[in-house]
PDB file of N, CA and C in Angstrom:
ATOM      1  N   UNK A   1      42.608 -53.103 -32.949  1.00  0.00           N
ATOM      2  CA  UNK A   1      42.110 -51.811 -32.535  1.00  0.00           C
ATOM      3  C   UNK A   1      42.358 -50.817 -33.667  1.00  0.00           C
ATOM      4  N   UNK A   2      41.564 -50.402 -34.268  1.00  0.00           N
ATOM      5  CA  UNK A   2      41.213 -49.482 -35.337  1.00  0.00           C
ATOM      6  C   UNK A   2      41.199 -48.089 -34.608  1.00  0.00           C
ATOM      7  N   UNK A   3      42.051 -46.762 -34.737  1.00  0.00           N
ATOM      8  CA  UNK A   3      41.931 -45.575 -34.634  1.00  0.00           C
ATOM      9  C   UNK A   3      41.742 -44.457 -35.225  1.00  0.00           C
ATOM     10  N   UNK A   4      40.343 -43.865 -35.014  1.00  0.00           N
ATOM     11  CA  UNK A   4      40.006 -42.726 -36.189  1.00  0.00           C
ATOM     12  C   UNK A   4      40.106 -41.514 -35.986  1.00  0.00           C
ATOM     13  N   UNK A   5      40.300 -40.639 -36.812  1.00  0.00           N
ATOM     14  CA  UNK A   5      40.859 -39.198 -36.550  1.00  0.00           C
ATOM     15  C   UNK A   5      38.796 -38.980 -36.232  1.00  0.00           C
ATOM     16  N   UNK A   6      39.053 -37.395 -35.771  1.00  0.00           N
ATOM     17  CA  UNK A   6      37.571 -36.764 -35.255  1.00  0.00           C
ATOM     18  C   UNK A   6      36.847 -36.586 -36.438  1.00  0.00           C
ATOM     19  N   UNK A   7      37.617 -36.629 -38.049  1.00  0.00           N
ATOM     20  CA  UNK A   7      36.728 -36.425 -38.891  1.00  0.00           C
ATOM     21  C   UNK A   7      36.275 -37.540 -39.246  1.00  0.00           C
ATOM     22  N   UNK A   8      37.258 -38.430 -39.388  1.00  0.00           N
ATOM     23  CA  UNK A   8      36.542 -39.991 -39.814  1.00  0.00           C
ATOM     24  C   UNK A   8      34.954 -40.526 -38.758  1.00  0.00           C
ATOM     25  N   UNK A   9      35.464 -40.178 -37.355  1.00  0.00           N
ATOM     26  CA  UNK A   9      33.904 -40.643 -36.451  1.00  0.00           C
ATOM     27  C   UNK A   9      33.067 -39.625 -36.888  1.00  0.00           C
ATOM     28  N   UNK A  10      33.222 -38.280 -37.079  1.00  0.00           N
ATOM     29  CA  UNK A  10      32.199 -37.437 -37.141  1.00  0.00           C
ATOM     30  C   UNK A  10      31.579 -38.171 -39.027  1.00  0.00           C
ATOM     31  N   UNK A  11      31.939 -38.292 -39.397  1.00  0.00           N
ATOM     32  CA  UNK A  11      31.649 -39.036 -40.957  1.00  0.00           C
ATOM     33  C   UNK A  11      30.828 -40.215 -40.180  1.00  0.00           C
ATOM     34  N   UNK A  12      31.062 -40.988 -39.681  1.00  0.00           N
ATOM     35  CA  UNK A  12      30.947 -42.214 -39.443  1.00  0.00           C
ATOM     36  C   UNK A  12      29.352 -41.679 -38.605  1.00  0.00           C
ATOM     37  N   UNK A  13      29.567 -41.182 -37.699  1.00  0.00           N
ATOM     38  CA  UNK A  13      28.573 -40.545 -36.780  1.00  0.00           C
ATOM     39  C   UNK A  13      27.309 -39.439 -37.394  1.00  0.00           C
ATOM     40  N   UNK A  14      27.406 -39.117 -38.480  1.00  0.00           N
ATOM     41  CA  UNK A  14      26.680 -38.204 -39.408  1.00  0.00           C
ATOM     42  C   UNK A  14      26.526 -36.963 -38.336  1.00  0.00           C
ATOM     43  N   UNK A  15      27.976 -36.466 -37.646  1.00  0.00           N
ATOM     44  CA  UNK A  15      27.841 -35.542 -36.832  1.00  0.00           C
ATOM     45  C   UNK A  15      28.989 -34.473 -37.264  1.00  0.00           C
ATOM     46  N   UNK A  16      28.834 -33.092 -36.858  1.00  0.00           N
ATOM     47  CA  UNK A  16      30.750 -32.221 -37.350  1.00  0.00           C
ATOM     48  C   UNK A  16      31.545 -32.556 -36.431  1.00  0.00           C
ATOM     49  N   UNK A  17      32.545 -32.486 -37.284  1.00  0.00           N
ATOM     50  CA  UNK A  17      33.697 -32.844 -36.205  1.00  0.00           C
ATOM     51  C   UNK A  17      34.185 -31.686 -35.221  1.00  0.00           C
ATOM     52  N   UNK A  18      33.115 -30.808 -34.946  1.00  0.00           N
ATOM     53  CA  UNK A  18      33.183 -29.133 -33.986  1.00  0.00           C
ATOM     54  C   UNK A  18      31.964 -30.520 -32.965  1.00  0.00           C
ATOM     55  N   UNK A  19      30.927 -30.982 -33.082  1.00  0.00           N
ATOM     56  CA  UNK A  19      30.265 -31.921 -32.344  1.00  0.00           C
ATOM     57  C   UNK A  19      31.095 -33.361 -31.672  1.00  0.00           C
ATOM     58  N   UNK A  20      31.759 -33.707 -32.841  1.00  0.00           N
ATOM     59  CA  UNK A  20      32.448 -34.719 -32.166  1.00  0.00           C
ATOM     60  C   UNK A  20      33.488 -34.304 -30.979  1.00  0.00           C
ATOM     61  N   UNK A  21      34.049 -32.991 -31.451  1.00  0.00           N
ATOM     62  CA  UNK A  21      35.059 -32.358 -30.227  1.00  0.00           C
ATOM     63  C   UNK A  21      34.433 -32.091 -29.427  1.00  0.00           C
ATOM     64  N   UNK A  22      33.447 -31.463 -28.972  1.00  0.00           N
ATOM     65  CA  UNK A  22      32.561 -31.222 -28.225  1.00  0.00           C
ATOM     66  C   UNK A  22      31.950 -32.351 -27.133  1.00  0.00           C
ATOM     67  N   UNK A  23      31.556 -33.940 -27.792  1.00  0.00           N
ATOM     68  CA  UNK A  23      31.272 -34.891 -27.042  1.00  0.00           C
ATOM     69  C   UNK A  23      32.735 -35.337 -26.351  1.00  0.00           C
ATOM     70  N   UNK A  24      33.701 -35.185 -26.878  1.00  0.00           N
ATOM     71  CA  UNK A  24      35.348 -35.181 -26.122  1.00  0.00           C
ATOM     72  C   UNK A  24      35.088 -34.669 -25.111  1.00  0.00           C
ATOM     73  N   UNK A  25      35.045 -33.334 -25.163  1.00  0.00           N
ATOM     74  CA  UNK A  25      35.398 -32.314 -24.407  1.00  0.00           C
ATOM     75  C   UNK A  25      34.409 -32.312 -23.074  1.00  0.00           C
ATOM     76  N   UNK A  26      33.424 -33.095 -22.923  1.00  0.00           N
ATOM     77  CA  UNK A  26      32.725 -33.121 -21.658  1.00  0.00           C
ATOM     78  C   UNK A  26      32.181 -34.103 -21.611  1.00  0.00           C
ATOM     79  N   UNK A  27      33.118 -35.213 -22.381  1.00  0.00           N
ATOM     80  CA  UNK A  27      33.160 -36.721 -21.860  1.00  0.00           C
ATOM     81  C   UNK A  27      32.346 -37.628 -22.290  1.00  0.00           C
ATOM     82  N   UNK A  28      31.240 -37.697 -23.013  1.00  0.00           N
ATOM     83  CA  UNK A  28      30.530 -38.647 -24.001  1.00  0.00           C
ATOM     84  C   UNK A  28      31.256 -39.416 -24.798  1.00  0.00           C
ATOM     85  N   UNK A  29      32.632 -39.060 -25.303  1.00  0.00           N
ATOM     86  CA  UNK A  29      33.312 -40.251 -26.162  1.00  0.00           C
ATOM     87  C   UNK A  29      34.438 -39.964 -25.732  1.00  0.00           C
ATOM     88  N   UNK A  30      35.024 -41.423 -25.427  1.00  0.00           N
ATOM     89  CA  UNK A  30      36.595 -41.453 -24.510  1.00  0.00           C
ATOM     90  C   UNK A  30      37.419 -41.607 -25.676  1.00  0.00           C
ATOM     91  N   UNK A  31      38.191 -40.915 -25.533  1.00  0.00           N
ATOM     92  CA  UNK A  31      39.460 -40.529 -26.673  1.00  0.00           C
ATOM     93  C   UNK A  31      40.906 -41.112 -26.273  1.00  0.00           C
ATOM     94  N   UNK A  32      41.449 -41.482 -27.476  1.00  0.00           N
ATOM     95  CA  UNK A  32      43.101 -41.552 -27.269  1.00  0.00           C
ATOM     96  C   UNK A  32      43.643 -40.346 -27.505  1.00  0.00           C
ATOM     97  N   UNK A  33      44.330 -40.078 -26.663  1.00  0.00           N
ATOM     98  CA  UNK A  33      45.622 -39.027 -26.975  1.00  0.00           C
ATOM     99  C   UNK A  33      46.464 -38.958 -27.437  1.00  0.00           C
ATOM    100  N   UNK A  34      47.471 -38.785 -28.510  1.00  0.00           N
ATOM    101  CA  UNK A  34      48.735 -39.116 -28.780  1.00  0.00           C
ATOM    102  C   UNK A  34      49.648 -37.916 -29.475  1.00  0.00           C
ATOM    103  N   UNK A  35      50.192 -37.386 -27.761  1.00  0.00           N
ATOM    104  CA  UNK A  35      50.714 -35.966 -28.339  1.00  0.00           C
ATOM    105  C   UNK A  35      49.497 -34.995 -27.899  1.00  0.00           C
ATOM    106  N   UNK A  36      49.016 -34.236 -29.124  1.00  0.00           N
ATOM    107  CA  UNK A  36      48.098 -33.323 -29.146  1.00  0.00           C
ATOM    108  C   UNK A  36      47.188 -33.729 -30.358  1.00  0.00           C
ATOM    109  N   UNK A  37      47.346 -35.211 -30.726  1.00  0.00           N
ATOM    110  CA  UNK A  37      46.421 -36.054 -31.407  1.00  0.00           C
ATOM    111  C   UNK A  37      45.450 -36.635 -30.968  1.00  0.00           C
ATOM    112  N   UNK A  38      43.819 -36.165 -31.289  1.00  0.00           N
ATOM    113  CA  UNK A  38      42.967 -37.056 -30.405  1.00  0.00           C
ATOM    114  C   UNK A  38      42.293 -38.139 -31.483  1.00  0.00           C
ATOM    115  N   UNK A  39      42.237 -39.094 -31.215  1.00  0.00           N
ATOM    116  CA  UNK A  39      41.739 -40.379 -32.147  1.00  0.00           C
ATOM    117  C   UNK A  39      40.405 -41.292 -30.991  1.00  0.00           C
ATOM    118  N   UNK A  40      40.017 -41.899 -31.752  1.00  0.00           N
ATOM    119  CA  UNK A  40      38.596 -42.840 -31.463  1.00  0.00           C
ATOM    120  C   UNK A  40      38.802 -43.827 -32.099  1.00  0.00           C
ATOM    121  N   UNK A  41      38.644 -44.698 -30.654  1.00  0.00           N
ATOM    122  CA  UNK A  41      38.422 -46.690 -31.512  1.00  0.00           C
ATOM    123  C   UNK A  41      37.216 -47.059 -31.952  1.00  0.00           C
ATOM    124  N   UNK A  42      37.190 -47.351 -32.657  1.00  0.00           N
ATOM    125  CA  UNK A  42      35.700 -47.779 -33.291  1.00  0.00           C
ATOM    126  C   UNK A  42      34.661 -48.529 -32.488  1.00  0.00           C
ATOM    127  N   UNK A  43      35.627 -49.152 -31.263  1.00  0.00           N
ATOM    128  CA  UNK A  43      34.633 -49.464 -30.303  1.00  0.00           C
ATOM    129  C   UNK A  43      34.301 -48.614 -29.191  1.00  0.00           C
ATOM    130  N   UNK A  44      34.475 -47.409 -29.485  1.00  0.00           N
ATOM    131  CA  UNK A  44      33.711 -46.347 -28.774  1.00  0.00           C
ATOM    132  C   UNK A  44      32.747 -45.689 -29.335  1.00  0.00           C
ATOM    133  N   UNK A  45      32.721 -45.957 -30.241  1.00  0.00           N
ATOM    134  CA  UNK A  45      31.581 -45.055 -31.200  1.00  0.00           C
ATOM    135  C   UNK A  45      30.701 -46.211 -31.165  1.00  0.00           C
ATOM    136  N   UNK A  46      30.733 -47.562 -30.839  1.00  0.00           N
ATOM    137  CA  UNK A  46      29.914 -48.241 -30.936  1.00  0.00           C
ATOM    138  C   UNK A  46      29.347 -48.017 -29.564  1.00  0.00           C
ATOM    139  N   UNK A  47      30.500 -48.479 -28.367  1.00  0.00           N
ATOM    140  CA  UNK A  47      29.648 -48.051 -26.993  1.00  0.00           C
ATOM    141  C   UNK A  47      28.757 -46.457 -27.040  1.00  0.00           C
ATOM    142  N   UNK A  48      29.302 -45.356 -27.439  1.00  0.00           N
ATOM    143  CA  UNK A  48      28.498 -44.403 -27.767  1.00  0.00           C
ATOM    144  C   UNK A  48      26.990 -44.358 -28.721  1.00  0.00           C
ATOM    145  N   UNK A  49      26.946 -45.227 -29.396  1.00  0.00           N
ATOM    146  CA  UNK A  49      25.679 -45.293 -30.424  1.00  0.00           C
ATOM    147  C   UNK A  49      25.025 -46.281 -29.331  1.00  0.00           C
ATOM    148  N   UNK A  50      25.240 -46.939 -29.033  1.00  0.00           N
ATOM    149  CA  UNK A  50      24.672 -48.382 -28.129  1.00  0.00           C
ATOM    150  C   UNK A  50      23.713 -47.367 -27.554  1.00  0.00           C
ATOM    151  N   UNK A  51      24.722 -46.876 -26.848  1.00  0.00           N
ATOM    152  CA  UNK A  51      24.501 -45.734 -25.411  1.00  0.00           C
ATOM    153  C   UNK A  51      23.058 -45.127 -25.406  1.00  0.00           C
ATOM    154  N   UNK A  52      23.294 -44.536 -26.606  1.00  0.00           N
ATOM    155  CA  UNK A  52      22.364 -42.964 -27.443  1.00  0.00           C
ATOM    156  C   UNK A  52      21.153 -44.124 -27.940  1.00  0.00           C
ATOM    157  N   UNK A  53      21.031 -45.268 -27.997  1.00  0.00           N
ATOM    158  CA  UNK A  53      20.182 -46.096 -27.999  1.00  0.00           C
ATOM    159  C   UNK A  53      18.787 -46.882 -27.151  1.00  0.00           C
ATOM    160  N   UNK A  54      19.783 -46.652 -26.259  1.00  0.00           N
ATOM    161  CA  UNK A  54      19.207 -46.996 -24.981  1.00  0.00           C
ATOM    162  C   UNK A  54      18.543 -45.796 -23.975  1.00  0.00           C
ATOM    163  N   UNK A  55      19.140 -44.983 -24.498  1.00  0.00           N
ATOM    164  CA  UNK A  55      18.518 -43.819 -23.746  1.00  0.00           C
ATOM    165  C   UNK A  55      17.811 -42.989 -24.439  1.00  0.00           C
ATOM    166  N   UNK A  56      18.053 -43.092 -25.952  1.00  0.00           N
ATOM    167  CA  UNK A  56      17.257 -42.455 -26.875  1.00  0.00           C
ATOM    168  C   UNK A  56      16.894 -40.976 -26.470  1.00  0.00           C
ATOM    169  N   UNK A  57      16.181 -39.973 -27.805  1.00  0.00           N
ATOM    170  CA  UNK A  57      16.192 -38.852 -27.299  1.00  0.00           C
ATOM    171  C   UNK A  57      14.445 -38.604 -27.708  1.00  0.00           C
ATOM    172  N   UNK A  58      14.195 -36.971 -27.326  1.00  0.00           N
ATOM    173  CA  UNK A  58      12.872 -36.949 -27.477  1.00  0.00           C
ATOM    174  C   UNK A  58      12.540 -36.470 -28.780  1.00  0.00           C
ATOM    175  N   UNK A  59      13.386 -36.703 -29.781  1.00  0.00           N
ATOM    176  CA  UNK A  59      13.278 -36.673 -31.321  1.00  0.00           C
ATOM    177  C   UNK A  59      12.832 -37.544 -31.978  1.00  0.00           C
ATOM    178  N   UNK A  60      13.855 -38.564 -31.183  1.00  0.00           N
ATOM    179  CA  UNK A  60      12.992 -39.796 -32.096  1.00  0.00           C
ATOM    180  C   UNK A  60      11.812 -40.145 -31.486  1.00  0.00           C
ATOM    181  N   UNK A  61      11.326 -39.899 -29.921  1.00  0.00           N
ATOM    182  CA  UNK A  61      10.340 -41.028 -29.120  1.00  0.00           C
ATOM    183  C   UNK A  61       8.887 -40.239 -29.465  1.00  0.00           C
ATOM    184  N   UNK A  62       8.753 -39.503 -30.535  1.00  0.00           N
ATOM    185  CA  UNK A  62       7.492 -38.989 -30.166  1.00  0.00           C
ATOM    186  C   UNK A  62       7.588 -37.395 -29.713  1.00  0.00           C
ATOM    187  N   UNK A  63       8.385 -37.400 -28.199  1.00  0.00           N
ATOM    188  CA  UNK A  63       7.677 -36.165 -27.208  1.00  0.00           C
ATOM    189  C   UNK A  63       8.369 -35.021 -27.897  1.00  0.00           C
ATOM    190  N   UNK A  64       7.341 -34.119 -27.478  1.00  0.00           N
ATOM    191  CA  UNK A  64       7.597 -32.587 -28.087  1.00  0.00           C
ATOM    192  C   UNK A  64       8.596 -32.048 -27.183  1.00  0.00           C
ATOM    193  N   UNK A  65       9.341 -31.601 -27.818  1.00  0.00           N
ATOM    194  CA  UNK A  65      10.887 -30.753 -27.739  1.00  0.00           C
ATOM    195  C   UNK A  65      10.715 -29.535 -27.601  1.00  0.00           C
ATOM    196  N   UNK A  66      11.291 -28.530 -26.355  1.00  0.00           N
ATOM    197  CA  UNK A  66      10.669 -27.190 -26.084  1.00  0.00           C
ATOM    198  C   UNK A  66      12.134 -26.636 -26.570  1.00  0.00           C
ATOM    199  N   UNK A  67      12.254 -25.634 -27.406  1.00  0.00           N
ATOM    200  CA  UNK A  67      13.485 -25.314 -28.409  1.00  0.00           C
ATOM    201  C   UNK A  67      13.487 -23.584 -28.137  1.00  0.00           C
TER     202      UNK A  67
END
């Protein structure tokens, strides 16, 4: 079990790590705690990409995005 700080997934994730806290914070990626340390196993970022795969968004599928 490999544990990554929020900057290493947000690197890993081509996301900020203000986004990666954010998917924490209302539960899209399940975190370890340790202390007031939050870390990510690499097999959550995989269940998370899987995830975001399967459900895909309307960026990639084509449909127009009302912004």
């Amino acid at each position: 079990m490999k544990l990554l700080s929020v900057q290493d997934a947000a690197r890993i994730l081509s996301l900020s790590p203000w986004t990666v806290r954010a998917y924490v914070r209302v539960g899209k990626l399940r975190p370890i705690r340790i202390g007031r340390l939050v870390r990510l196993e690499e097999q959550e970022l995989e269940r998370f990409v899987s995830k975001a795969k399967v459900f895909g968004c309307a960026e990639n599928s084509g449909e127009e995005v009302n912004r």
